[in-house]
Protein backbone atom coordinates (compact mmCIF):
# COMPACT_ATOMS: atom_id res chain seq x y z
CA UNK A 1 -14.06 4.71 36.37
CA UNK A 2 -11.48 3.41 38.64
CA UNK A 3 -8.27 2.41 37.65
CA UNK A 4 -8.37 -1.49 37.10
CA UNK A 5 -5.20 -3.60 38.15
CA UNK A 6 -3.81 -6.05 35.32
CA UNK A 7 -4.70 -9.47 37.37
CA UNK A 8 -8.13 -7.87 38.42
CA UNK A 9 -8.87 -7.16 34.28
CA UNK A 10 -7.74 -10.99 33.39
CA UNK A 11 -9.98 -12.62 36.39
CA UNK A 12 -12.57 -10.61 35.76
CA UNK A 13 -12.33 -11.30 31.54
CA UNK A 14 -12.84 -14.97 32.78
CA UNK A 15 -15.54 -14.89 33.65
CA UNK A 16 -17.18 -12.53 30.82
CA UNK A 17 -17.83 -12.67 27.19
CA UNK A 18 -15.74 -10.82 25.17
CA UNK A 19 -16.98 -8.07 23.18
CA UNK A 20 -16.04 -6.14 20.09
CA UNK A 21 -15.14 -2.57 20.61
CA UNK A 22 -17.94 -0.01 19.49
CA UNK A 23 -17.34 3.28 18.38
CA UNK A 24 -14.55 2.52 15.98
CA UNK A 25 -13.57 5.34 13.66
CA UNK A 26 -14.56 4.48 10.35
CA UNK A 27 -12.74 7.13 8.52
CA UNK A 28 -9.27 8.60 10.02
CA UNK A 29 -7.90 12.31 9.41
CA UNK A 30 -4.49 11.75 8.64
CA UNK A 31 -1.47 14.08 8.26
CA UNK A 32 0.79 12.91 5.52
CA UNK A 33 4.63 13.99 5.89
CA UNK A 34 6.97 14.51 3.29
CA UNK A 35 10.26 13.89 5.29
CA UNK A 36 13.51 16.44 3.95
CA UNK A 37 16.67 14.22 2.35
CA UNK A 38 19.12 13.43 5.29
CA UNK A 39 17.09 15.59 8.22
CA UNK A 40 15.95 14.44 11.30
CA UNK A 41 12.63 15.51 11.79
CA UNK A 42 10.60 15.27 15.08
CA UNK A 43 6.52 14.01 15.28
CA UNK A 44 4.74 13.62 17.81
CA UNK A 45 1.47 11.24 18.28
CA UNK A 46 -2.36 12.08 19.48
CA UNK A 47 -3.81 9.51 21.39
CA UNK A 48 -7.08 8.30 21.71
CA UNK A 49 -9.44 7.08 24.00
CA UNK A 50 -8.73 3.93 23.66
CA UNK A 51 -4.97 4.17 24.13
CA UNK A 52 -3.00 3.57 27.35
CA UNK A 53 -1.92 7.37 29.14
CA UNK A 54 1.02 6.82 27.36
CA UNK A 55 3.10 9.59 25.07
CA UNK A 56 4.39 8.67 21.68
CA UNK A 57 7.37 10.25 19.61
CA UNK A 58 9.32 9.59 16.60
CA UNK A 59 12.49 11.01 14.84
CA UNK A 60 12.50 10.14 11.05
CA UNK A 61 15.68 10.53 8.32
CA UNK A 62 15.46 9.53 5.00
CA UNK A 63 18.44 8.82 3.49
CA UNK A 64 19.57 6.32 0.55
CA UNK A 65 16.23 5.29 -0.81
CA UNK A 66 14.31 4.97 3.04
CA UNK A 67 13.27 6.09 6.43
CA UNK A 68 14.78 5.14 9.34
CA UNK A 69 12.37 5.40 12.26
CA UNK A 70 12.70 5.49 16.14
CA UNK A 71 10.10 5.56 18.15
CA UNK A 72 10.13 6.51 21.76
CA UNK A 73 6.83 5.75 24.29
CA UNK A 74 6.79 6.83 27.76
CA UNK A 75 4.38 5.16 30.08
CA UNK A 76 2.93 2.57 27.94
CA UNK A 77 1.33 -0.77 28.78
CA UNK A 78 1.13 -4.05 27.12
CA UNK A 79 -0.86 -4.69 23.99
CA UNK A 80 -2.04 -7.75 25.84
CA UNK A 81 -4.12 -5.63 28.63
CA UNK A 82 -7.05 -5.40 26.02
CA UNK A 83 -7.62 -9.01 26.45
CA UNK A 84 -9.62 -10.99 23.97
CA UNK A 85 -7.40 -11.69 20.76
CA UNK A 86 -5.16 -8.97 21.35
CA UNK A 87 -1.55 -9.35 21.30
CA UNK A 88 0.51 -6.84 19.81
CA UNK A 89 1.24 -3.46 18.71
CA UNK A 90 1.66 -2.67 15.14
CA UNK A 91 3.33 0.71 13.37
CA UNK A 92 1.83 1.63 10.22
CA UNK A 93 2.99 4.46 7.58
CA UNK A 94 -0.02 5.40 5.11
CA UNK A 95 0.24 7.62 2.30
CA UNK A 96 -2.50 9.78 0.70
CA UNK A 97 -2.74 7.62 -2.48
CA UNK A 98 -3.89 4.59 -0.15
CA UNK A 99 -0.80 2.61 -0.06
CA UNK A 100 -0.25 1.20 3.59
CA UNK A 101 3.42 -0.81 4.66
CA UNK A 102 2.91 -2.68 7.90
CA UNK A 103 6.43 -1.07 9.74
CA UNK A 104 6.62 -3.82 12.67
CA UNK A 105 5.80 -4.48 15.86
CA UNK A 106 5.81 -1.55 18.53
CA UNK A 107 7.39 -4.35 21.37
CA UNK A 108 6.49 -2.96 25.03
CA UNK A 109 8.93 -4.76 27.56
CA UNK A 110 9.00 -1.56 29.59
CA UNK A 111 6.80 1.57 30.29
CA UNK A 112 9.72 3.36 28.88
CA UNK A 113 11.62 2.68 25.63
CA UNK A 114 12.12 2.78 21.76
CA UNK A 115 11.92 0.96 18.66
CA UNK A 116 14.04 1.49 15.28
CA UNK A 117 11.95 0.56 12.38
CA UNK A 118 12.16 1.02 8.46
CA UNK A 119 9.72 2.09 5.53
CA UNK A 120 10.63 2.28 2.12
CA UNK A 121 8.09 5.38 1.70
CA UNK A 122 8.91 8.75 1.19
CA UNK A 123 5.60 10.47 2.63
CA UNK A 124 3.63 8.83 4.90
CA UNK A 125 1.55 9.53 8.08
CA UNK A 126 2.33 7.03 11.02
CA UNK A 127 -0.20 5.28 13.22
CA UNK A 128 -0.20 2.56 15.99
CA UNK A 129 -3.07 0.07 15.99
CA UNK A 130 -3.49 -3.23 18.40
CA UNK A 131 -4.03 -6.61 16.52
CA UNK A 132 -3.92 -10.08 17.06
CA UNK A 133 -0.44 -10.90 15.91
CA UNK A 134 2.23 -8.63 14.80
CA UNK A 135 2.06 -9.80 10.72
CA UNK A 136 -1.10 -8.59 9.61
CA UNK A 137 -1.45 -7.08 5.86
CA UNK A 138 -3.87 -4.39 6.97
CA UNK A 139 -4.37 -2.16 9.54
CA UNK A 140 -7.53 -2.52 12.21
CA UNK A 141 -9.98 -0.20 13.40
CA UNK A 142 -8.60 -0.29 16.55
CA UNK A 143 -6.26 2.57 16.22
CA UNK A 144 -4.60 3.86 19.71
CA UNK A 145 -2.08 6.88 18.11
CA UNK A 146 -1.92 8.50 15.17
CA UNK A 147 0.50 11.31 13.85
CA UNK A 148 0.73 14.93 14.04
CA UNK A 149 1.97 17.60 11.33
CA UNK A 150 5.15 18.99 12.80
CA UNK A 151 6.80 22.17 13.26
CA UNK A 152 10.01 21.73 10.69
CA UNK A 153 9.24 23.79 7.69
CA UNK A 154 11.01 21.32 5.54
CA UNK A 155 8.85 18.25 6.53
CA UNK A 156 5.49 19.69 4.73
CA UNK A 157 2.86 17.92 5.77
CA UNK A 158 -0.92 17.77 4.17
CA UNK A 159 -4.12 16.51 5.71
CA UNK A 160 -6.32 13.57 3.89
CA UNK A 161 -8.88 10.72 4.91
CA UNK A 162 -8.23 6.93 5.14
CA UNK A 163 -10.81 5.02 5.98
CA UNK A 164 -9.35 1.38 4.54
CA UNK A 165 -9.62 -0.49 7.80
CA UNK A 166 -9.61 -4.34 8.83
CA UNK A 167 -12.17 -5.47 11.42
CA UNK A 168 -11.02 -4.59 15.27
CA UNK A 169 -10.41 -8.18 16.31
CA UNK A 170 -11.83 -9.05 19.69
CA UNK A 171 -11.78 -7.60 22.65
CA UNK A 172 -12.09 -8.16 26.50
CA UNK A 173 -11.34 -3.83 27.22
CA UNK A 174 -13.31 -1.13 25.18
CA UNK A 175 -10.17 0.94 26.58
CA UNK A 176 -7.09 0.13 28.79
CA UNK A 177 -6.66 4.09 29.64
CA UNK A 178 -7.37 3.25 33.59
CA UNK A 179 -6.04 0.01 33.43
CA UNK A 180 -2.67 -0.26 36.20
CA UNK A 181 0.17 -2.28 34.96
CA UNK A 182 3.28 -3.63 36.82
CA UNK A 183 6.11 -4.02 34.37
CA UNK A 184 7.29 -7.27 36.74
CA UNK A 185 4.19 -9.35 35.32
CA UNK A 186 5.37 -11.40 32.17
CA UNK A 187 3.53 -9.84 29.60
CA UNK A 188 5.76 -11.22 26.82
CA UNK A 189 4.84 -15.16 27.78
CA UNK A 190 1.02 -13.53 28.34
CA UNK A 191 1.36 -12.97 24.69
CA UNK A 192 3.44 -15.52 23.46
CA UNK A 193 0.10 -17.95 25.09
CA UNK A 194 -2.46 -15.73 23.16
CA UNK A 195 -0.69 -15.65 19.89
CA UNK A 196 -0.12 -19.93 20.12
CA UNK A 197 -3.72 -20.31 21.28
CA UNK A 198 -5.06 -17.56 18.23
CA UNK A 199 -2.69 -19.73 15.90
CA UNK A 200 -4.71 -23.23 16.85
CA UNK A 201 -8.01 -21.52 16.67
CA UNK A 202 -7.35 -20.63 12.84
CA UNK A 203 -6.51 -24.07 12.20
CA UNK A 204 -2.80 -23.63 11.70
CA UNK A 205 -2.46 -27.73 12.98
CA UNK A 206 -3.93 -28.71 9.77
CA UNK A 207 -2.02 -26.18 7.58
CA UNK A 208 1.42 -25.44 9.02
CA UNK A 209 1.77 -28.24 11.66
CA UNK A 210 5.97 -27.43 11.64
CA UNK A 211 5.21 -24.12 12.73
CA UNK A 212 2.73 -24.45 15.31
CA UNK A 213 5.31 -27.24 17.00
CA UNK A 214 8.00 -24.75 17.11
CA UNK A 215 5.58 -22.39 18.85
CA UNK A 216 4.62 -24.79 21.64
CA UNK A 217 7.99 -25.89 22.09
CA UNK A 218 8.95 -22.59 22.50
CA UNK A 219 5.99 -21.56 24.77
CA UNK A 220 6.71 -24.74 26.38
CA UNK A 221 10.27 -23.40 27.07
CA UNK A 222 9.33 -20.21 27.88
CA UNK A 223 6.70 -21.62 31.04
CA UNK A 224 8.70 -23.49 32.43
CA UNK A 225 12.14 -21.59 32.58
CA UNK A 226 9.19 -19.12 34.53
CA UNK A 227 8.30 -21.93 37.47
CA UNK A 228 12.35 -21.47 38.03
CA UNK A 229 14.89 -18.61 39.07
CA UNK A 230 15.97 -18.75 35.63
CA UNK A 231 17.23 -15.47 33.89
CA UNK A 232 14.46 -12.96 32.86
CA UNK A 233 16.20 -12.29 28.60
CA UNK A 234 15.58 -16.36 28.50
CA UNK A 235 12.24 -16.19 29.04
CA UNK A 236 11.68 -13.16 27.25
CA UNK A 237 13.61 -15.16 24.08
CA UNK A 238 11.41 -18.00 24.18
CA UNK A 239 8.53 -16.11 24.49
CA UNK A 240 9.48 -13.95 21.25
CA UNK A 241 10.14 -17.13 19.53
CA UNK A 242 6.64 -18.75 20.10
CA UNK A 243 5.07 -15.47 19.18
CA UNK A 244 7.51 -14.78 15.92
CA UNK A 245 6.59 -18.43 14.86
CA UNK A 246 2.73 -18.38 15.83
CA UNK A 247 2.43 -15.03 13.75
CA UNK A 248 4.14 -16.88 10.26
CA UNK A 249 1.74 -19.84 11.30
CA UNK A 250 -1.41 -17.34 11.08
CA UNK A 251 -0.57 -15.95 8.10
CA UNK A 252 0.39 -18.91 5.83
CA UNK A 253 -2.75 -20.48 7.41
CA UNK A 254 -5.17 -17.56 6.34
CA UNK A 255 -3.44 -17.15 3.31
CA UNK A 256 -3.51 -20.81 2.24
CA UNK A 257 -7.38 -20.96 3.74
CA UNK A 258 -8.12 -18.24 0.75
CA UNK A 259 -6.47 -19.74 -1.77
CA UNK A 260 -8.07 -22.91 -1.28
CA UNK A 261 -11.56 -20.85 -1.63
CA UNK A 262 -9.95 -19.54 -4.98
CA UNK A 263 -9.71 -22.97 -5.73
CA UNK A 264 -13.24 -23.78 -4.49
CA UNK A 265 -14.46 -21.10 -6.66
CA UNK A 266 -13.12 -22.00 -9.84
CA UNK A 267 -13.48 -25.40 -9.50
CA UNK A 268 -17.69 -24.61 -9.61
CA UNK A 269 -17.19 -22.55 -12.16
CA UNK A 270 -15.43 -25.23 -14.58
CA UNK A 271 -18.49 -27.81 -13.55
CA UNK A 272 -20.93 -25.23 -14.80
CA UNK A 273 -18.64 -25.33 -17.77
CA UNK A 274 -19.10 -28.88 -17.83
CA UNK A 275 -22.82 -28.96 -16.69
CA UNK A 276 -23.72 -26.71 -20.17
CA UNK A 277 -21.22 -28.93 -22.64
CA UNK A 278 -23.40 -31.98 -21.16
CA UNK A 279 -26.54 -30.53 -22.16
CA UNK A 280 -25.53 -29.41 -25.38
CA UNK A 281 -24.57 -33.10 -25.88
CA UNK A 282 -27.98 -34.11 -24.95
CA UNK A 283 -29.71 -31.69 -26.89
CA UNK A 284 -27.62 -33.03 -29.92
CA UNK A 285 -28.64 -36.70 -29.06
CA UNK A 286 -32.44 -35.19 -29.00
CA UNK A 287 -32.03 -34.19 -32.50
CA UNK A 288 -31.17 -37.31 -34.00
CA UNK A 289 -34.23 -39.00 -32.36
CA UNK A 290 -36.00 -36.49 -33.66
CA UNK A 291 -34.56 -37.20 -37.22
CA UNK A 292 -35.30 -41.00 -36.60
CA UNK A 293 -38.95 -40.37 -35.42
CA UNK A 294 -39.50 -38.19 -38.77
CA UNK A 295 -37.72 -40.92 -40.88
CA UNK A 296 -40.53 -43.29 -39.33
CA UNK A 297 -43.43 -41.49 -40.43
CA UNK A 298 -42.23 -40.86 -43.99
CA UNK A 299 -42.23 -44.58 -43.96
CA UNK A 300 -45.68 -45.26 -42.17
CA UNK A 301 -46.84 -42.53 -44.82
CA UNK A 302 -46.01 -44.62 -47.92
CA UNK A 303 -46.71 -47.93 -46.56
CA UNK A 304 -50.27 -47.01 -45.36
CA UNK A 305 -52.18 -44.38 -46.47
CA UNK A 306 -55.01 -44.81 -44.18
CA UNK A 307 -52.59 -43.35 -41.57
CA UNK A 308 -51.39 -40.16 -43.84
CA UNK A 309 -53.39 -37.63 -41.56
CA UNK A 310 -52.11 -38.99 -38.16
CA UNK A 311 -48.65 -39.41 -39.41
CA UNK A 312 -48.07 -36.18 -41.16
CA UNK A 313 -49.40 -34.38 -37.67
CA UNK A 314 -46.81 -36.68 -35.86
CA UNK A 315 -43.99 -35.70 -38.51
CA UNK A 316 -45.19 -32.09 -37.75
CA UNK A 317 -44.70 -32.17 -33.77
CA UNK A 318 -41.84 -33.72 -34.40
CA UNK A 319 -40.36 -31.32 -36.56
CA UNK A 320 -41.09 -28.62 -34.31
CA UNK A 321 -39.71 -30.33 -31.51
CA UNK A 322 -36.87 -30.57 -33.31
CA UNK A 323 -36.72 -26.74 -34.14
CA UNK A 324 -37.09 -26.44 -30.49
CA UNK A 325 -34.28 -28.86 -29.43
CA UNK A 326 -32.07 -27.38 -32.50
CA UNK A 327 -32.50 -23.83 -31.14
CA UNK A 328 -31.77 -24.67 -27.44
CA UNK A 329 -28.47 -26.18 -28.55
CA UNK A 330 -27.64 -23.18 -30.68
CA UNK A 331 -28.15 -21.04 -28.04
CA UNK A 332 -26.00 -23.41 -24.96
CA UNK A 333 -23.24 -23.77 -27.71
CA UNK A 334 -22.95 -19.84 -28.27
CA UNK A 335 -22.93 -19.24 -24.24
CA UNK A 336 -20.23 -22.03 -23.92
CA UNK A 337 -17.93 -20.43 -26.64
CA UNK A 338 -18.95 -16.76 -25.19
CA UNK A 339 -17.55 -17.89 -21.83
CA UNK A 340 -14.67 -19.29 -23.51
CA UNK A 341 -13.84 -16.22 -25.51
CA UNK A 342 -14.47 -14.21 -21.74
CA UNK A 343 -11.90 -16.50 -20.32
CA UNK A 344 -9.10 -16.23 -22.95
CA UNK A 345 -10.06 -12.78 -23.02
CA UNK A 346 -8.97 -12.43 -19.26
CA UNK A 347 -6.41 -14.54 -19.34
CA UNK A 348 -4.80 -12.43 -22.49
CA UNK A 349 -5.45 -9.01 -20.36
CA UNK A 350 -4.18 -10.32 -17.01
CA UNK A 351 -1.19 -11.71 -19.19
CA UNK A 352 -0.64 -8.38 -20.59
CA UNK A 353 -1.56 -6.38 -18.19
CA UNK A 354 1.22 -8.28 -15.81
CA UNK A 355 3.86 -7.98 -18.11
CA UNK A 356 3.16 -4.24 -19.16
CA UNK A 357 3.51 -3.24 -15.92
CA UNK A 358 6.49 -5.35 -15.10
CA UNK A 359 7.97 -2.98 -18.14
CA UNK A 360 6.74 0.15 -16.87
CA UNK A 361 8.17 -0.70 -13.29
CA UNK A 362 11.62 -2.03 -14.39
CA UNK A 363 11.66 1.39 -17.47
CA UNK A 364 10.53 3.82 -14.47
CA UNK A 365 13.28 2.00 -12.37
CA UNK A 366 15.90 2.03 -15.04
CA UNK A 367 15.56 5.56 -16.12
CA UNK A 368 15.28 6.57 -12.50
CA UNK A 369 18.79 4.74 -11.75
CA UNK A 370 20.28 6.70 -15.01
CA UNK A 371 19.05 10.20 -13.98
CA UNK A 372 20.24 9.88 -10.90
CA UNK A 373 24.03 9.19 -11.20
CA UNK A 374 23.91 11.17 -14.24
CA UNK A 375 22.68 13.88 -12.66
CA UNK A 376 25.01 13.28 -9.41
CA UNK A 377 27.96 14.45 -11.45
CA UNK A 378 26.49 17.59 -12.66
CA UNK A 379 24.36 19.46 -9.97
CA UNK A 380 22.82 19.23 -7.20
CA UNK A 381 19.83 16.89 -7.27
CA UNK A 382 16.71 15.30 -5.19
CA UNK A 383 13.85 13.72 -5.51
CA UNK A 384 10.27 14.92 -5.59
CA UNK A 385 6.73 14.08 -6.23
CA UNK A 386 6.77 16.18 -9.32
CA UNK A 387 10.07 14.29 -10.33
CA UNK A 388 13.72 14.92 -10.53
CA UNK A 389 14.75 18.73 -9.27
CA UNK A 390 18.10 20.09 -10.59
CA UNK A 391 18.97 22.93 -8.44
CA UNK A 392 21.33 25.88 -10.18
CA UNK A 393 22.32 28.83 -7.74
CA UNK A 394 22.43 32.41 -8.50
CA UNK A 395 25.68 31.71 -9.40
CA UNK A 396 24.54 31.41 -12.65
CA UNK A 397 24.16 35.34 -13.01
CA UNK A 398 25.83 38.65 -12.07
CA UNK A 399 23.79 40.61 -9.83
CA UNK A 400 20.72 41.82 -11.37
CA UNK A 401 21.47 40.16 -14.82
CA UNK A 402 19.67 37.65 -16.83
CA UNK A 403 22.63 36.48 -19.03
CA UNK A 404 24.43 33.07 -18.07
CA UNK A 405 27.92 33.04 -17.36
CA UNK A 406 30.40 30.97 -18.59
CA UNK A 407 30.91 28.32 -15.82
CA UNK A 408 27.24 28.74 -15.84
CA UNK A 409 27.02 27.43 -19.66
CA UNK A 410 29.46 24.57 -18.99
CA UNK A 411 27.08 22.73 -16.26
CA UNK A 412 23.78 23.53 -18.61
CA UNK A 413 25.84 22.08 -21.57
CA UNK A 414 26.34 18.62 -19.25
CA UNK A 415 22.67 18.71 -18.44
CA UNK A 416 21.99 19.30 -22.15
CA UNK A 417 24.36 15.97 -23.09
CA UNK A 418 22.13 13.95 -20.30
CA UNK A 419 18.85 15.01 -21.73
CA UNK A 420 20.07 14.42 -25.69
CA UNK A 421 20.12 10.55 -24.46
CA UNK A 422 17.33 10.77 -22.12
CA UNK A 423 14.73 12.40 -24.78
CA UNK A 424 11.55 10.97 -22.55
CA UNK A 425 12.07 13.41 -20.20
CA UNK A 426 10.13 16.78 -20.19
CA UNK A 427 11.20 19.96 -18.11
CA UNK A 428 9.84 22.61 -16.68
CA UNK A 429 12.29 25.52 -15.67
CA UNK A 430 11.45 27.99 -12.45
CA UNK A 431 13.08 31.31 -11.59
CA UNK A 432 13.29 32.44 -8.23
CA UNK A 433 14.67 35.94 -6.81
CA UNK A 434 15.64 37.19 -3.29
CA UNK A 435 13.21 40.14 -1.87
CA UNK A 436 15.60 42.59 -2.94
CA UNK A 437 14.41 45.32 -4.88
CA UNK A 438 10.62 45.79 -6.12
CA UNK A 439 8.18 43.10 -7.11
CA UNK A 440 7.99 44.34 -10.88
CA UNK A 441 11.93 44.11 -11.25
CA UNK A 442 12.14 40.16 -9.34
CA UNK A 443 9.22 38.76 -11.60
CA UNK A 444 10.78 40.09 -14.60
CA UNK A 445 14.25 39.00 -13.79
CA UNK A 446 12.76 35.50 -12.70
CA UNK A 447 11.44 35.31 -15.51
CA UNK A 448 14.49 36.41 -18.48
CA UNK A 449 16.83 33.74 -16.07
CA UNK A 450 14.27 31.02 -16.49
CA UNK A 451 14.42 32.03 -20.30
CA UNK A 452 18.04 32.12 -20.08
CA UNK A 453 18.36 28.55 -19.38
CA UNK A 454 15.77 27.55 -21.59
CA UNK A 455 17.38 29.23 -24.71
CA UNK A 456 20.64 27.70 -24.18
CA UNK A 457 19.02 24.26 -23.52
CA UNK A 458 17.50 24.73 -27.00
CA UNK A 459 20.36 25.83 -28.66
CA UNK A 460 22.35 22.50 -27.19
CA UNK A 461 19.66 20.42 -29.24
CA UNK A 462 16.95 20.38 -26.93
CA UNK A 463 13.47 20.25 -28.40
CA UNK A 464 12.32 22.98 -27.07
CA UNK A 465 8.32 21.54 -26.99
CA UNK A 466 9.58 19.57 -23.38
CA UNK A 467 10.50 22.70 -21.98
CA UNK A 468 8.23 24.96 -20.16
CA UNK A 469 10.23 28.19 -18.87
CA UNK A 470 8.11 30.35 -15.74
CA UNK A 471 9.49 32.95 -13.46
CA UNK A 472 8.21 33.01 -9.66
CA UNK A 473 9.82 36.34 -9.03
CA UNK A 474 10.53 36.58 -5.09
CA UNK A 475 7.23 34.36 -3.97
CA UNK A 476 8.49 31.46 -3.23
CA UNK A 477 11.20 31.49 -0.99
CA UNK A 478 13.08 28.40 0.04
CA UNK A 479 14.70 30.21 3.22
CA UNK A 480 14.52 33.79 5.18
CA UNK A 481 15.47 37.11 3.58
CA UNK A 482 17.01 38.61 6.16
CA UNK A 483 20.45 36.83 6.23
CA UNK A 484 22.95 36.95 3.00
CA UNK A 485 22.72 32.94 3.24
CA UNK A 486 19.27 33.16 2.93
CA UNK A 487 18.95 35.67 0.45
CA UNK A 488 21.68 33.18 -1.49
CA UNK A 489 19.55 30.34 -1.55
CA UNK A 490 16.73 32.20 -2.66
CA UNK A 491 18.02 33.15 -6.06
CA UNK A 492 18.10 30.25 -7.97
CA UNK A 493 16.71 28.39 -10.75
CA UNK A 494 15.29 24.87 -10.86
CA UNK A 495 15.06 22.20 -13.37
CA UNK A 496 12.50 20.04 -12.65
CA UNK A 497 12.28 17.15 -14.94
CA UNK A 498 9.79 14.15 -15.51
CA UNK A 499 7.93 11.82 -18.26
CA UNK A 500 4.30 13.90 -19.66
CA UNK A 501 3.71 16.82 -18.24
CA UNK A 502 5.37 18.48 -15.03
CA UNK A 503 3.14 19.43 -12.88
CA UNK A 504 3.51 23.14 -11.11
CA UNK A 505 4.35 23.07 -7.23
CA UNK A 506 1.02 22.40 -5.89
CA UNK A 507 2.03 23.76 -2.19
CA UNK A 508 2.18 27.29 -2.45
């Protein structure tokens, strides 16, 4: 294919229907990173097909609760070059449990440049999709870059699938690869004017008219400072203002649009509700006719008893009409109070269910928030998936001895006083070794240290059904064995505690 020029893409998209891009991956192969406390770590991006030529980095701390993100791009082009309803680029950071955090927009002014973006996650793979305006709530199909593991032994990374993706919107480019862009054209009003026109297609006039006024203004602004020599960062500014305000426009639009179809919904429900009261009503008024016919022939009975035949066959339709009527009414009155019971039912579990887990997050958050600055005054701490790790150094031990010393026994006896008051915690105590002498000799001594602690945590009070004491031996290094520092960091013992059971280090 020849490489396209941005105007020749645009004329040529007017004059052609746009078209949804085929061959989207339905399920991704991801490569989830758990990022080291306080270390940059390097990653670099794989691009598709349908990405520009363009090369993608990113150098992620976490530090104080979140990542901080920059993300450098070399040779990239405009979101907009796709055409259709594209408009922007959006970073993603997906976990392996499913969870998803839309990061931002990935804002290309320039072939060359960065972003600095945020996530609250601690392990997450990164990827780049294009979508119609930057504040979507779920990633597209459309997916341009996607994350690699990387080489920093610290930052372990694991492979898993996601495959929870939006619809692509549309599209006048399958792929903008070969498409030629001059960084002079002015993409950011090109995309302010898609992102105002996307915003009066979903109706936002009739939902958010505030907002979509602000946008035109400011796409007003933004065309006409462009007809002038007027400085380049104005136009730019306008132009980010029409898009930031089209984007909040789009999404209180689509999110009042489902609500009101919530509404819609229940609103037909509570007229069936109605619709089967009514007919139990009528089924009640059928019974008393019925009551009134039979009280008729009793009377025609006695009064003429030429007609005793013919009246006590009316008086016996009747009476089984009335069975009938009796029965259907029965049966509407039991489905309307077997709905009702359903709905207080659900309104009781999403009640409870609401407020139990507004517990469980504000206990897990509380008890987190203790641990931690209890912990910070005792030993060196961090967090993990399997919970809280308390890291003790060989310090603990002479050389090639199992028995605690006495500054040793002073920090355990802390850590006892902090798990006395926290008694939901369980732990689960690991002894680790240097490769110094013979495998026999480093399991068992692993193993009489781990024991070490565990006896002594017992005799501070410490039931000793939450503790689970295993030696490693020298198997699980944290550094290399051929340096004293290394060797040093190597002998340890860790404390790792949690709430049920801790879990053994799933990545060796």
């Amino acid at each position: 294919m020849n490489h396209l020029t941005f105007r020749r893409v645009f004329g040529l998209l007017t004059l052609a229907t746009l078209i949804a891009v085929p061959g989207l991956t339905a399920e991704l192969t991801l490569h989830e990173t758990t990022f080291p406390e306080s270390r940059n770590t390097d990653v670099d991006f794989s691009r598709t097909t349908k990405a520009p030529n363009a090369t993608l980095t990113a150098d992620v701390k976490h530090r104080e609760g979140h990542a901080e993100i920059s993300v450098r791009f070399k040779n990239m082009k405009p979101a907009v070059l796709f055409g259709g309803d594209i408009t922007s680029y959006v970073l993603w950071a997906i976990s392996s449990d499913g969870d998803w955090e839309n990061l931002g927009e990935l804002w290309v002014r320039k072939a060359n440049d960065k972003v600095e973006l945020t996530s609250a996650l601690k392990a997450f793979a990164l990827i780049v999709t294009a979508e119609a305006y930057p504040l979507v709530s779920q990633p597209s199909e459309l997916v341009l870059f996607t994350s690699m593991p990387g080489d920093d032994k610290r930052a372990i990374s694991k492979p898993f699938t996601f495959s929870d993706l939006a619809p692509a919107p549309t599209t006048g480019m399958i792929s903008i690869a070969n498409v030629q862009w001059d960084s002079s054209e002015p993409m950011d009003l090109l995309q302010a004017e898609k992102a105002v026109e996307l915003a009066q297609r979903v109706g936002a006039a009739d939902y958010t008219p505030q907002l979509l006024r602000e946008a035109t203004l400011a796409l007003a602004q933004a065309q006409a400072l462009a007809k002038t020599p007027s400085p380049k960062k104005e136009i730019i500014d306008h132009s980010r203002r029409a898009v930031s305000r089209s984007s909040d426009a789009i999404q209180t639009t689509l999110r009042t649009k489902e609500r009101e179809e919530i509404e819609r919904q229940i609103a037909e429900r509570k007229a069936e509700m109605e619709s089967l009261e009514q007919r139990a009503r009528d089924a009640e008024s059928m019974a008393s006719t019925a009551k009134l016919h039979l009280a008729e022939a009793t009377t025609q009975k006695a009064t003429a008893d030429a007609a005793i035949l013919a009246a006590t066959a009316e008086l016996t339709r009747v009476r089984a009409e009335k069975t009938a009527m009796e029965a259907e009414r029965e049966a509407l009155l039991a489905e309307k109070t077997s709905l009702e019971t359903q709905q207080q039912n659900l309104q009781v579990s999403i009640a409870e269910m609401s407020e139990r887990a507004e517990k469980l997050h504000k206990e897990r958050e509380q008890l987190a928030s203790r641990l931690q600055s209890a912990l910070s005054h005792v030993a060196d701490t961090q967090n993990s998936a399997r919970g809280m790790i308390v890291n003790l150094p060989d310090i603990l031990f002479d050389t090639n001895e199992a028995t605690l010393k006495q500054e040793a026994r002073v920090v355990i006896a802390k850590l006892s006083g902090i798990l006395l008051i926290i008694s939901e915690l369980n732990l689960r105590i690991e002894g680790h070794t240097d490769a110094t002498g013979s495998d026999t000799h480093n399991q068992s001594l692993s193993e009489r240290r781990a024991s070490s602690v565990k006896d002594f945590l017992a005799g501070q009070g410490i039931n000793i059904n939450r503790i689970v004491a295993v030696g490693y031996g020298e198997n699980r290094p944290v550094a290399e064995n051929e340096t004293r520092e290394g060797r040093s960091k190597n002998r340890r013992v860790e404390i790792v505690m949690n709430t049920g059971e801790v879990a053994e280090d799933s990545n060796y």
